[in-house]
Protein backbone atom coordinates (compact mmCIF):
# COMPACT_ATOMS: atom_id res chain seq x y z
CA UNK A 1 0.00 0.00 0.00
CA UNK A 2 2.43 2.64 1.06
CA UNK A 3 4.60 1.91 -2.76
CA UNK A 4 1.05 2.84 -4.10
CA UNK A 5 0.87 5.76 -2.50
CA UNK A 6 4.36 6.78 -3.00
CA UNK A 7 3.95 6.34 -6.77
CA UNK A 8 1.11 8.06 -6.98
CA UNK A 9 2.83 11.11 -4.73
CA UNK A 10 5.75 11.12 -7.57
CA UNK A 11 3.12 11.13 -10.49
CA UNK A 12 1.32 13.74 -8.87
CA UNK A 13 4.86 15.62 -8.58
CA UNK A 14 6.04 14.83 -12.33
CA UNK A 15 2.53 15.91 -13.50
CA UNK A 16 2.50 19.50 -11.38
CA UNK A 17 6.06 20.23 -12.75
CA UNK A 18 5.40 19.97 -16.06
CA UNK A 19 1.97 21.45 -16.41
CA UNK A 20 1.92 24.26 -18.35
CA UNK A 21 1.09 28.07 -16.52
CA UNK A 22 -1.53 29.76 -18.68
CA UNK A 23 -1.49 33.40 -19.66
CA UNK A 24 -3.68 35.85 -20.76
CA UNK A 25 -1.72 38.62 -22.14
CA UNK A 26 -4.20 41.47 -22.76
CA UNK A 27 -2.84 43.95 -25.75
CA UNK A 28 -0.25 46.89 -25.01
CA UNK A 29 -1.09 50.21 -24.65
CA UNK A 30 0.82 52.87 -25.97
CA UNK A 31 1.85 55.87 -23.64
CA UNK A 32 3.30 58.35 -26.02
CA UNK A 33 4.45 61.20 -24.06
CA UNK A 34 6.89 63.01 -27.68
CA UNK A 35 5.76 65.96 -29.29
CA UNK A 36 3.99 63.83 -32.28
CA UNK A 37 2.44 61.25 -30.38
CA UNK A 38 0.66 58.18 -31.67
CA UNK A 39 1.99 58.22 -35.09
CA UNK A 40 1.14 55.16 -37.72
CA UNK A 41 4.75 53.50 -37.05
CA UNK A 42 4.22 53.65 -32.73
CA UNK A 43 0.95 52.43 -33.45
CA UNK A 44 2.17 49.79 -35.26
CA UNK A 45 5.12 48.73 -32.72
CA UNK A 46 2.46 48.58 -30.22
CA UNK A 47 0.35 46.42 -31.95
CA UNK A 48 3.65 44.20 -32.27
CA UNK A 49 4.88 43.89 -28.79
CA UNK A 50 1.58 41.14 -27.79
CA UNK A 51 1.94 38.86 -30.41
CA UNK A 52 5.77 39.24 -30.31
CA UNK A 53 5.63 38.25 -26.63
CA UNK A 54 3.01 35.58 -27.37
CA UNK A 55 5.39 33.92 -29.44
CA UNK A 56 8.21 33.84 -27.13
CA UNK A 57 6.45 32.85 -24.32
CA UNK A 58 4.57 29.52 -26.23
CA UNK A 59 7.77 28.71 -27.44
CA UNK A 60 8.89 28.09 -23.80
CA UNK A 61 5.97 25.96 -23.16
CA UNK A 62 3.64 28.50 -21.83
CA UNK A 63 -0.35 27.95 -22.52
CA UNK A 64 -1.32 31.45 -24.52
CA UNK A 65 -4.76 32.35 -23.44
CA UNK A 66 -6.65 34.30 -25.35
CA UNK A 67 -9.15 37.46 -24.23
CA UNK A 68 -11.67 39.05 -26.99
CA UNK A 69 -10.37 42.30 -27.72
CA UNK A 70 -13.99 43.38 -27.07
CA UNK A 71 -14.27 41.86 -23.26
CA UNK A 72 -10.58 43.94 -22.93
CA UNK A 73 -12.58 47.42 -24.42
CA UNK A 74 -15.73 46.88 -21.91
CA UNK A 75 -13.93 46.09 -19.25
CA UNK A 76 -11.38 49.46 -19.58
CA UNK A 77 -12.83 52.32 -17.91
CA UNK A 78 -9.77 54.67 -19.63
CA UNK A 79 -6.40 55.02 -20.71
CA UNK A 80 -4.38 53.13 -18.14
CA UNK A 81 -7.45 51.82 -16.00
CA UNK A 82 -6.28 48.24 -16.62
CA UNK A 83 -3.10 48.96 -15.97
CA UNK A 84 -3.65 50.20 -12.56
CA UNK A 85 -6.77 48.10 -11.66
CA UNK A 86 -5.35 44.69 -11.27
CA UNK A 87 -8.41 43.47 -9.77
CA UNK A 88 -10.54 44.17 -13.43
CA UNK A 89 -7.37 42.39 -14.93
CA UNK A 90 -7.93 39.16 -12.77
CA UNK A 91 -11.56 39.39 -13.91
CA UNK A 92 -10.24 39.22 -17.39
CA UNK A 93 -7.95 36.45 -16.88
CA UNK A 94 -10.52 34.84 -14.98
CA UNK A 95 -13.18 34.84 -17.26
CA UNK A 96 -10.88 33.37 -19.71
CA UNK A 97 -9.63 30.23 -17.81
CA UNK A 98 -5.85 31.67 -17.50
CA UNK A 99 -3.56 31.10 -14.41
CA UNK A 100 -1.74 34.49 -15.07
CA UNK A 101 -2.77 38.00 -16.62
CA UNK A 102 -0.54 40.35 -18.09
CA UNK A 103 -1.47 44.05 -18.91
CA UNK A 104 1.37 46.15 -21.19
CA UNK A 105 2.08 49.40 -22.06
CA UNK A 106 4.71 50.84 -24.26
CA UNK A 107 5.68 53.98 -22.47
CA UNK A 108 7.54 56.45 -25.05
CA UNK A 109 9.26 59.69 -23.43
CA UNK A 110 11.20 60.23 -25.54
CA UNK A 111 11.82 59.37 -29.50
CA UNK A 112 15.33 58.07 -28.23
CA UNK A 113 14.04 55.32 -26.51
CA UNK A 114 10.99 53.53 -25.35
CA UNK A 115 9.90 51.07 -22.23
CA UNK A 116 8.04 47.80 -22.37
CA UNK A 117 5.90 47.55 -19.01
CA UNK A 118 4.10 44.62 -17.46
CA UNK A 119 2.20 43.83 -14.64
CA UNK A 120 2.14 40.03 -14.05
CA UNK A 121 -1.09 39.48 -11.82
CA UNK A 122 -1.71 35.56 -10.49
CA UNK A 123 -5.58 34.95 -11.11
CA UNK A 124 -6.56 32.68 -8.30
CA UNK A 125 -5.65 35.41 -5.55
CA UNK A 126 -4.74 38.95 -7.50
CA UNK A 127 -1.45 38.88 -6.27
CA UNK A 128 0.70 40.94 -8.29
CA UNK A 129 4.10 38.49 -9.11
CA UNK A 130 5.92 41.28 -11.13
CA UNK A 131 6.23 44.61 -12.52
CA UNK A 132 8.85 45.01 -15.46
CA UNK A 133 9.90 47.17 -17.86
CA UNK A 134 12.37 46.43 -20.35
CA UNK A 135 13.96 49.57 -22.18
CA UNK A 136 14.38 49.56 -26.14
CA UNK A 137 16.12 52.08 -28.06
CA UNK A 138 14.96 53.87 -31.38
CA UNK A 139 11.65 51.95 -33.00
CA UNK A 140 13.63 48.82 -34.85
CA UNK A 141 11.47 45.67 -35.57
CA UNK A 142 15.01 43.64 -33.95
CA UNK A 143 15.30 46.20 -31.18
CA UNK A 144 11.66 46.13 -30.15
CA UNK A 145 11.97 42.23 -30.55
CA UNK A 146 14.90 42.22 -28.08
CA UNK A 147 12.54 44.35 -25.59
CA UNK A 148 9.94 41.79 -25.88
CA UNK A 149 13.17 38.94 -25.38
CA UNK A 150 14.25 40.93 -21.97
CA UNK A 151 10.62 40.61 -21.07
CA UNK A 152 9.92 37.25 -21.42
CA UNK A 153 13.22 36.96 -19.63
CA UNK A 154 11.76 38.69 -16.51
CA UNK A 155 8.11 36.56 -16.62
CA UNK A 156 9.99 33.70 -16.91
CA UNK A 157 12.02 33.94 -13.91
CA UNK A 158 9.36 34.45 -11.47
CA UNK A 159 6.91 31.68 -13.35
CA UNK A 160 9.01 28.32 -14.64
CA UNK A 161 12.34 29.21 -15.62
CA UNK A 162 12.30 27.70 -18.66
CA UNK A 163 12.80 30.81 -21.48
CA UNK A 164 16.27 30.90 -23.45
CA UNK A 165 15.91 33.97 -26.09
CA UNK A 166 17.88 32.49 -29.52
CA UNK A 167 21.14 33.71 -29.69
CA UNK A 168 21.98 36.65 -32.06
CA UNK A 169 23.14 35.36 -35.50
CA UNK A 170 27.28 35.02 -35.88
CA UNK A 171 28.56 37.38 -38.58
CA UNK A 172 29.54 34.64 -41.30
């Protein structure tokens, strides 16, 4: 009886360690604080940054969760609401079946350089596991891609530790 039980404790274990965390990552806003904000190209790079981050984080083994862009609109009472209302963010993630939420924001002071911001909220008990921001220089596809890479970096660590960006390519 007890070798039953023990087996069953290590399945248990081997199952918990590798299920997959599921995230909802809702889409990035963009903060543009320059003298000609919201342009096309920010717009764009905005737009980028979720299913940039999507990618990286599925290809780590996370479980991408999806929330309807239009449950994301109702639910936002105004720029930055979500942001700084974790609680309407668990509902979100909730509501979708995920274990984690994450709301973005591309914060642009300057056109120098640009942040990518997170809040990483656990949905069972609205705890807030991390706030990042990841700094990107000039409006590059690669340099916003590396943003998203130093991101996933930081989600990673405090989830599964599992997320190895690819390496830059070697000049031949």
């Amino acid at each position: 009886m007890k070798a039953g039980l023990l087996l069953f404790l290590i399945a248990l274990f081997v199952t918990e360690a590798n299920a997959e965390s599921s995230i909802a990552i809702l889409d990035f806003e963009l903060h543009d604080l320059t003298l000609a904000p919201g342009i096309p190209a920010e717009i764009e790079r905005t737009a980028s940054v979720k299913p940039l981050l999507e990618k990286e984080l599925k290809g780590a083994g996370y479980h991408i969760i999806s929330v309807p862009l239009a449950d994301q609109h109702y639910a936002n009472s105004g720029f930055g609401y979500l942001f700084d209302h974790d609680d309407v963010a668990v509902a979100l993630g909730k509501s979708a079946g995920a274990d984690y939420v994450l709301v973005g924001r591309l914060h642009k002071p300057s056109f120098l350089f640009a942040y990518l911001m997170g809040h990483l909220v656990r949905v069972n008990d609205g705890k807030l596991i991390g706030n990042y921001v990841s700094e990107t220089k000039g409006g590059d596809l690669k340099l916003t891609l590396k943003g998203v890479e130093s991101l996933a970096v930081k989600i990673d660590a405090d989830l599964d530790n599992r997320y190895t960006p690819t390496p830059p390519k070697q000049k031949p």
